[in-house]
N, C-alpha and C. Protein backbone atom coordinates (compact mmCIF):
# COMPACT_ATOMS: atom_id res chain seq x y z
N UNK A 1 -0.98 6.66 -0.87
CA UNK A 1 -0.14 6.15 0.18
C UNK A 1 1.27 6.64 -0.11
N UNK A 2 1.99 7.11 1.10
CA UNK A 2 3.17 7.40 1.19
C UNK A 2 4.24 6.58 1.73
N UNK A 3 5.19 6.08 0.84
CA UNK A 3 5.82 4.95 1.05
C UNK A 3 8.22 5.65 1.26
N UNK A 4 8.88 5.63 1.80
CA UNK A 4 9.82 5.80 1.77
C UNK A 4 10.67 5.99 0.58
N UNK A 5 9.93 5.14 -0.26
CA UNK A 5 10.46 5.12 -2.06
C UNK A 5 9.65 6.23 -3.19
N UNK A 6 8.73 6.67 -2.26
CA UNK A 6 7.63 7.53 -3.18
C UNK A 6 6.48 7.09 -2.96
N UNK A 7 5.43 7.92 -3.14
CA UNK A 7 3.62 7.66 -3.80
C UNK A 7 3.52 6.34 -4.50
N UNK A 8 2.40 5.81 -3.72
CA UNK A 8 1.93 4.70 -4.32
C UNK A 8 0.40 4.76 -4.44
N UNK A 9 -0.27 4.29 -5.74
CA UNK A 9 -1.79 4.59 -5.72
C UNK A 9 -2.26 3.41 -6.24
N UNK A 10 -3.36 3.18 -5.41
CA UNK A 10 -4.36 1.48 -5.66
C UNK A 10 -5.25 2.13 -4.27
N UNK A 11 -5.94 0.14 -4.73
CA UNK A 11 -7.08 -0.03 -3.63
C UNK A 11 -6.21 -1.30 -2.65
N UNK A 12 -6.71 -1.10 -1.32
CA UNK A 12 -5.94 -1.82 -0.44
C UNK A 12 -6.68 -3.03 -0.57
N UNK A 13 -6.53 -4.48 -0.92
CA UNK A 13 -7.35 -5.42 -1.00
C UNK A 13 -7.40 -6.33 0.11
N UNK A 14 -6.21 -6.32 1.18
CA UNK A 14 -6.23 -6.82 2.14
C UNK A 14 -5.08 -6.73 3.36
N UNK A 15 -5.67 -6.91 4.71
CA UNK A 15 -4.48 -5.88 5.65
C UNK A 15 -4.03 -7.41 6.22
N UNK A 16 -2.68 -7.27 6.78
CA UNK A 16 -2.32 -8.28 7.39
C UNK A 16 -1.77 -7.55 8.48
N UNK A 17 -0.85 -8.44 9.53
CA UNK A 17 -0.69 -7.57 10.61
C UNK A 17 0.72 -7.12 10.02
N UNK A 18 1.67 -7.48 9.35
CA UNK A 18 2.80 -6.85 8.92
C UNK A 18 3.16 -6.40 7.62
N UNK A 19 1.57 -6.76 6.61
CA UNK A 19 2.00 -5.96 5.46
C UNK A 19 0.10 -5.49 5.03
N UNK A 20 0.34 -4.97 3.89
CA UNK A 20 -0.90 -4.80 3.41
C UNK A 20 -1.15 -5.26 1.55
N UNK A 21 -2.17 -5.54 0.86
CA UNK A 21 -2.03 -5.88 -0.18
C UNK A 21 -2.59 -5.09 -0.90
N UNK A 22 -1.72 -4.31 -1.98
CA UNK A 22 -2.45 -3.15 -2.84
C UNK A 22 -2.66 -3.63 -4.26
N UNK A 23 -3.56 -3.71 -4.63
CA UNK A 23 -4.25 -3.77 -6.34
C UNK A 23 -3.87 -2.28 -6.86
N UNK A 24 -3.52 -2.59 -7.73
CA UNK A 24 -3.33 -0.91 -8.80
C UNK A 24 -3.94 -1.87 -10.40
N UNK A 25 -3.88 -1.76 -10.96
CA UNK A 25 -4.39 -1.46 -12.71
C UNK A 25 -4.66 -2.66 -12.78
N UNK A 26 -3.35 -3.49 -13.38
CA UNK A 26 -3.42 -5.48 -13.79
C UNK A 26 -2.36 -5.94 -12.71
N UNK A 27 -2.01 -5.03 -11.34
CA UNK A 27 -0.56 -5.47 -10.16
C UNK A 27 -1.12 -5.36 -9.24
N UNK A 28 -0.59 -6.44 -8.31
CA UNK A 28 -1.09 -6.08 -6.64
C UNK A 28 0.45 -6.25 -6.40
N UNK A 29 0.65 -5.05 -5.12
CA UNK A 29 1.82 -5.35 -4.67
C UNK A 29 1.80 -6.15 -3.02
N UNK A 30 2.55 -6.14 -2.39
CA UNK A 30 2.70 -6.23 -0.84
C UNK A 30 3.85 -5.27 -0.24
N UNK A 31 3.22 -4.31 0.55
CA UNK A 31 4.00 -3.46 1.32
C UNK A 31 3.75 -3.62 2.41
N UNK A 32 4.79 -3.70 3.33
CA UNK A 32 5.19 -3.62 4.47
C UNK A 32 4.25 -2.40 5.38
N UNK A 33 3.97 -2.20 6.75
CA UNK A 33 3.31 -1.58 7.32
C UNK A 33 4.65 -0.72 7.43
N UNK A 34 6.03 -1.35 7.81
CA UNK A 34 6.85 -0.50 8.25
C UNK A 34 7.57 0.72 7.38
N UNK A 35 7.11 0.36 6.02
CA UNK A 35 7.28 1.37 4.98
C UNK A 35 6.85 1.91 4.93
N UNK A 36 5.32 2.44 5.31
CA UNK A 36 4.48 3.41 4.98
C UNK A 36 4.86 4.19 5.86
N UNK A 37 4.70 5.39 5.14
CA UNK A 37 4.40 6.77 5.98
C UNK A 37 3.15 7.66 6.25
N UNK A 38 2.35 7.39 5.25
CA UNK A 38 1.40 7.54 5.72
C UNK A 38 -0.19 7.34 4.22
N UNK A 39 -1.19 7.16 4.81
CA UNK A 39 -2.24 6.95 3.95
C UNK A 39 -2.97 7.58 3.76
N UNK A 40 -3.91 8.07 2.74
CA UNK A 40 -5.25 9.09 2.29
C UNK A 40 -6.34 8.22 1.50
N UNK A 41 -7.46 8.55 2.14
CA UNK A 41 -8.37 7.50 1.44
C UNK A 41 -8.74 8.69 0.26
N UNK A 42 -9.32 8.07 -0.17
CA UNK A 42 -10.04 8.35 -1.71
C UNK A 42 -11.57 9.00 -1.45
């Protein structure tokens, strides 16, 4: 995933309508839909 701040890499664990929730290693973050630029699945 391409985010305004840089590459971000995880599994998406859950979508909401204004953000999404990413798992990476032992972190989940929450990003905004409006940050992304764009996504690549695996």
């Amino acid at each position: 995933m391409e985010t305004f701040r840089g590459p971000v890499r995880g599994t998406i664990t859950d979508v909401k309508p204004d953000h999404v929730l990413l798992q990476t290693d032992n972190s989940s973050f929450f990003l905004r839909t409006q940050q992304m630029i764009w996504v690549m699945p695996s």
